[in-house]
C-alpha atoms as a PDB file:
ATOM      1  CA  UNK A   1     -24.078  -3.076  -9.484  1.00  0.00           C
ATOM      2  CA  UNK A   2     -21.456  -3.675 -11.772  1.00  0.00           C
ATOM      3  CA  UNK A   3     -17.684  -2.964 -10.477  1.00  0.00           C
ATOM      4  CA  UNK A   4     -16.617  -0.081 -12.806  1.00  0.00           C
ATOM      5  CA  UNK A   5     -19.507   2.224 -11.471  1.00  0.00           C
ATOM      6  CA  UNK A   6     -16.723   2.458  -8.725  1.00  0.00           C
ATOM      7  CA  UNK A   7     -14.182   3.601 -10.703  1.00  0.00           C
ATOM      8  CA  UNK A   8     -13.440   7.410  -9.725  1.00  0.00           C
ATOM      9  CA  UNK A   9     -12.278   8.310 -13.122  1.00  0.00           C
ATOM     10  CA  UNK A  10     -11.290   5.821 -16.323  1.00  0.00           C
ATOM     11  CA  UNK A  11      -7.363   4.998 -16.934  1.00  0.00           C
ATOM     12  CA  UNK A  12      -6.718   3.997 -20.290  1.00  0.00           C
ATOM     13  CA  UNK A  13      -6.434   0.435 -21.025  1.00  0.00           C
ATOM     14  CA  UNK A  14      -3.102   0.056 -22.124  1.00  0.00           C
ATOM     15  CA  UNK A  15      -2.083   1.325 -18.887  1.00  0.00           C
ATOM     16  CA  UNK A  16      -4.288  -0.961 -16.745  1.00  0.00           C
ATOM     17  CA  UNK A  17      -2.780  -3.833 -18.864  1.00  0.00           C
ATOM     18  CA  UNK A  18       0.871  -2.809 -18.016  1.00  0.00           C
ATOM     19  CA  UNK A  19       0.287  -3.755 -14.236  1.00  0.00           C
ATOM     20  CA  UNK A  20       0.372  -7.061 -15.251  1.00  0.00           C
ATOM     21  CA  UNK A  21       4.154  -6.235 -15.404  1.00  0.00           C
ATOM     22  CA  UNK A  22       4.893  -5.924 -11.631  1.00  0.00           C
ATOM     23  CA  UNK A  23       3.505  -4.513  -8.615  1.00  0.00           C
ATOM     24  CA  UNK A  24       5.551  -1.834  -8.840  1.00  0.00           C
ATOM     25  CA  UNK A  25       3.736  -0.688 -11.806  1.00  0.00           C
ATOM     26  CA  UNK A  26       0.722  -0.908  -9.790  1.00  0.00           C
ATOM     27  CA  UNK A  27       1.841   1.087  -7.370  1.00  0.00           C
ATOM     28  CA  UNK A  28       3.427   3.998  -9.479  1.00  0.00           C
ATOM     29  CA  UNK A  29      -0.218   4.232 -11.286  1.00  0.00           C
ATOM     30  CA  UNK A  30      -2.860   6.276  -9.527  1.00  0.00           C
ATOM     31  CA  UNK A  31      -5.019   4.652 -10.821  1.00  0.00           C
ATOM     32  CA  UNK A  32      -3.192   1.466  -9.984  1.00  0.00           C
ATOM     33  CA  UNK A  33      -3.375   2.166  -6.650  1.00  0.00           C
ATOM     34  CA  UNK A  34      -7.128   2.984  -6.350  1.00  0.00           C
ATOM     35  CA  UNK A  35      -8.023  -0.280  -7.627  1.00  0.00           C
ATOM     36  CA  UNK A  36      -5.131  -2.319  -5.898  1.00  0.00           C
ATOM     37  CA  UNK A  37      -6.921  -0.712  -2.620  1.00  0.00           C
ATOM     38  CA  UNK A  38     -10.077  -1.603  -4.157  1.00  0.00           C
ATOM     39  CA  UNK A  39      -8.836  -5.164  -4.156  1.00  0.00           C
ATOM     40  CA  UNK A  40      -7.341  -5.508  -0.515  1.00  0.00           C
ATOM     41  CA  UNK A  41     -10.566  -4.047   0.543  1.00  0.00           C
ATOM     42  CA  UNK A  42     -12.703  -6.740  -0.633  1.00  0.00           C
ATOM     43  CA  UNK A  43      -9.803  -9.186   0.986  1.00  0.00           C
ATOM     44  CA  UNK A  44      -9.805  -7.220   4.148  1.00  0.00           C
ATOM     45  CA  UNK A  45      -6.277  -6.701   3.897  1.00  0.00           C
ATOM     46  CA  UNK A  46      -5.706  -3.239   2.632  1.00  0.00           C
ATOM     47  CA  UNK A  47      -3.310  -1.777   5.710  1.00  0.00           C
ATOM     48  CA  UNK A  48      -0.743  -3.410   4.161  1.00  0.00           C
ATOM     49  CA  UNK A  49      -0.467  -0.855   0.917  1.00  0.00           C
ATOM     50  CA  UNK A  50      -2.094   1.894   3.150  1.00  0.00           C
ATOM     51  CA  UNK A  51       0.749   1.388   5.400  1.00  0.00           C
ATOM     52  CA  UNK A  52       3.202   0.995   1.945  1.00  0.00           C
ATOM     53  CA  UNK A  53       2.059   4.403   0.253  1.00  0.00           C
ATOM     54  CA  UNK A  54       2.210   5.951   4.329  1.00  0.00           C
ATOM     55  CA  UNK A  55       6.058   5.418   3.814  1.00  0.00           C
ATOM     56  CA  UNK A  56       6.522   7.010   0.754  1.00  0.00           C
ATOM     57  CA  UNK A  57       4.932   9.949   1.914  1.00  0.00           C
ATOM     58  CA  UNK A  58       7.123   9.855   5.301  1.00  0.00           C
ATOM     59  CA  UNK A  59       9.932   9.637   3.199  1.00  0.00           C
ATOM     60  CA  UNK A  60       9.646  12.930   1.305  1.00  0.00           C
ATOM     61  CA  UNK A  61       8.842  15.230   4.467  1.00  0.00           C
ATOM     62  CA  UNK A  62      11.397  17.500   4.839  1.00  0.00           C
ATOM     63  CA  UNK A  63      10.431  19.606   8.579  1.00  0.00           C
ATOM     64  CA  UNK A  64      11.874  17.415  11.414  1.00  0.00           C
ATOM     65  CA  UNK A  65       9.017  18.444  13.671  1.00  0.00           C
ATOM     66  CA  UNK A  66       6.509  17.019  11.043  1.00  0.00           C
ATOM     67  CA  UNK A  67       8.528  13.597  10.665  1.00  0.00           C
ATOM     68  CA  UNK A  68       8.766  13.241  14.539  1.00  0.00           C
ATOM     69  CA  UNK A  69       4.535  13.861  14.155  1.00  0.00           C
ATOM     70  CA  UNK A  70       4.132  11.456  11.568  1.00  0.00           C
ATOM     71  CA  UNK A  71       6.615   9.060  12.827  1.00  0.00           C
ATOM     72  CA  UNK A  72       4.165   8.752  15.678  1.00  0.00           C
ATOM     73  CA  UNK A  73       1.326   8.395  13.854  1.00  0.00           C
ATOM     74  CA  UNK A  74       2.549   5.639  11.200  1.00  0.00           C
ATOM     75  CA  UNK A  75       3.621   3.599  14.456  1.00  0.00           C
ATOM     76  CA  UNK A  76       0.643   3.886  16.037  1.00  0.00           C
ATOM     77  CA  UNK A  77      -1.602   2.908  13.073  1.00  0.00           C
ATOM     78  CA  UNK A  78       0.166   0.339  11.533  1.00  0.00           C
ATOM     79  CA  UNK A  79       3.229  -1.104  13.575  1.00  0.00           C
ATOM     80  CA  UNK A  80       2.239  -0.445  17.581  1.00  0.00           C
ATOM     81  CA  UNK A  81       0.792  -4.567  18.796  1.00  0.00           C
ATOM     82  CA  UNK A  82      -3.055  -3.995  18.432  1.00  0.00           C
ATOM     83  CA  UNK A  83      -3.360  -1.135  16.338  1.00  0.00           C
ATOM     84  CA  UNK A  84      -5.947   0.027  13.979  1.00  0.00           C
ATOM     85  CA  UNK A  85      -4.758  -1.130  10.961  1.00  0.00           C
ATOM     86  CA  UNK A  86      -1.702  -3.691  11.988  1.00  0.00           C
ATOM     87  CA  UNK A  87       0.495  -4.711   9.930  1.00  0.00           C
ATOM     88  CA  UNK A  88       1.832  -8.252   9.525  1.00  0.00           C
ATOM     89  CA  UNK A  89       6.018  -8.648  10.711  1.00  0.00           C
ATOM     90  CA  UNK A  90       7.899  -9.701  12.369  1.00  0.00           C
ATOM     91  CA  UNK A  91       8.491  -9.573  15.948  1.00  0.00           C
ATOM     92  CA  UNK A  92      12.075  -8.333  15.263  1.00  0.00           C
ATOM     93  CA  UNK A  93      11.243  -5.818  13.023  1.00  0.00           C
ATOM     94  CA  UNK A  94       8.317  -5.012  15.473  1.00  0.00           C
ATOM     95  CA  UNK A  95      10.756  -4.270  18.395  1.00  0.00           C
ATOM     96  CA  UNK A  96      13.223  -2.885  16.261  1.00  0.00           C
ATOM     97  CA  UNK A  97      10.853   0.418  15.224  1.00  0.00           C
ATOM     98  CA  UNK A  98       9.549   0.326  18.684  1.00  0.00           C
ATOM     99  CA  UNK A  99      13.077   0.967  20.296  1.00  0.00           C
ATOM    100  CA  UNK A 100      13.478   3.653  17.997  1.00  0.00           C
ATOM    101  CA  UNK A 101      10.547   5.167  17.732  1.00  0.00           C
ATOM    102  CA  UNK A 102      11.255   8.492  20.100  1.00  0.00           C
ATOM    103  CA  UNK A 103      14.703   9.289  17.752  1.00  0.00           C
ATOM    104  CA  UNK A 104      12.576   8.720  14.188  1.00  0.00           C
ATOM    105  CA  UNK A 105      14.915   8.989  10.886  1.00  0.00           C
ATOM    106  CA  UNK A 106      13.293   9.277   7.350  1.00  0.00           C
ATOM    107  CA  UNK A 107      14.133   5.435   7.148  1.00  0.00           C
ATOM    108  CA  UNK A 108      12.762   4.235  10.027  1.00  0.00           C
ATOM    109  CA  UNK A 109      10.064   2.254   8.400  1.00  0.00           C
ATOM    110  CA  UNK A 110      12.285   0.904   5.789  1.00  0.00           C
ATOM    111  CA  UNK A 111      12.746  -2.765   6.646  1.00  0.00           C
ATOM    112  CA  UNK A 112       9.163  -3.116   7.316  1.00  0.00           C
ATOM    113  CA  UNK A 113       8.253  -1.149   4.023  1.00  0.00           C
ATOM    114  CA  UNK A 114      10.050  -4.085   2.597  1.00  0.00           C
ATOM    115  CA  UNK A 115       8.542  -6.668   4.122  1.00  0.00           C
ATOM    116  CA  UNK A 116       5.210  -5.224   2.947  1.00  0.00           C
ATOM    117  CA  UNK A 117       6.215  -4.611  -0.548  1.00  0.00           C
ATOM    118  CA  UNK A 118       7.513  -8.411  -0.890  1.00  0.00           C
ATOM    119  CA  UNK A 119       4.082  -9.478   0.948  1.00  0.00           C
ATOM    120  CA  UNK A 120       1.970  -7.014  -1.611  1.00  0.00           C
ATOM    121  CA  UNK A 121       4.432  -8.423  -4.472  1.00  0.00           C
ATOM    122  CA  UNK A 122       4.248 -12.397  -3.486  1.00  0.00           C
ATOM    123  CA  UNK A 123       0.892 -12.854  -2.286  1.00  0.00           C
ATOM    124  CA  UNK A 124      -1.630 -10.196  -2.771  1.00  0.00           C
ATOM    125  CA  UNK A 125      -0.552  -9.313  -6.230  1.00  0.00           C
ATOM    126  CA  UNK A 126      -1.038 -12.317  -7.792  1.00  0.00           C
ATOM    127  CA  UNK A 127      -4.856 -12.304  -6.838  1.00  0.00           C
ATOM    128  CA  UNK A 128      -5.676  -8.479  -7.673  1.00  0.00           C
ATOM    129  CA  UNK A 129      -4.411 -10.018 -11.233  1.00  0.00           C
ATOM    130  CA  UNK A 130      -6.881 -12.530 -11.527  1.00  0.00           C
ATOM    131  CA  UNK A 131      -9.693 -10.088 -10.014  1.00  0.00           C
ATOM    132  CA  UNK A 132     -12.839  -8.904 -11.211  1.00  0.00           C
ATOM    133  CA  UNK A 133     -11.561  -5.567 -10.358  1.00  0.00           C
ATOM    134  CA  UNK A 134      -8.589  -5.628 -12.232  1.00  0.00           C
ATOM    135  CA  UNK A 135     -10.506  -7.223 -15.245  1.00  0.00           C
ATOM    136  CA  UNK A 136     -12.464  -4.474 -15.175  1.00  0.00           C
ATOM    137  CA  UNK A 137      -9.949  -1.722 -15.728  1.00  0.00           C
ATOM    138  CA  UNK A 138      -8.525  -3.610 -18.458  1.00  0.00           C
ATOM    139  CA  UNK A 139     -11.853  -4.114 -20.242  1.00  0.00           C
ATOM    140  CA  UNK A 140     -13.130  -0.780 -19.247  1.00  0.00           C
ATOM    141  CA  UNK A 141     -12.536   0.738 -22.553  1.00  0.00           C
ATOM    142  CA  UNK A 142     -13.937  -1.481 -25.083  1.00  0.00           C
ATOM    143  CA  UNK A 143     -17.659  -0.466 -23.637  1.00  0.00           C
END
């Protein structure tokens, strides 16, 4: 089965071609970001933008109640030793979100958003370049 059947709607090409730029402009694309998690998928790896985009939506809430909630629930997905989806950092950073974990601020998760992003910018990024998947967004229009 060919990879664009995947695809749940088409971007246009130019767009596709301008994540080349960074990995930020892969990550400011919907459609970016569907096939970026497309990628880490097939690599097994994709906690580490699930956990990314899980920030930025942590970031915008506004009701303490529901940032204490979510606070909770990014930890223990993502940063909490053994979790579902762990992420990979340090030890340092690790402890530092655990400590503060019961007093959660709106950057809580900020160091090890960072450490994510550089990961997602350094290593992962240079692969979903050179993937079928992204080759297929960029050649999706000239069918």
């Amino acid at each position: 089965m060919p990879i664009s059947c995947c695809f749940p709607y088409r971007t246009p090409q130019d767009e596709a071609m301008g994540w080349a730029e960074s990995v930020d402009k892969v990550l400011e694309s919907k459609a970016g970001r569907v096939a970026f998690i497309a990628f880490l998928k097939s690599e097994f790896s994709e906690e580490n933008i699930l956990f990314w985009m899980a920030c930025e939506e942590y970031k915008k809430i506004k009701s303490t109640t529901k940032m204490i909630e979510r606070s909770q629930e990014i930890f223990t997905e993502y940063v909490k030793v053994g979790s579902p989806k762990e992420i990979n950092i340090d030890c340092g950073t690790r402890e530092n979100i655990t400590r503060n974990i019961s007093t959660p601020t709106l950057n809580s998760f900020d160091h090890a958003q960072n450490i994510i992003h550089s990961l997602l910018a350094k290593d992962c990024y240079p692969r979903f370049l050179k993937s079928e998947i992204y080759m297929a967004y960029c050649q999706q229009n000239e069918r």
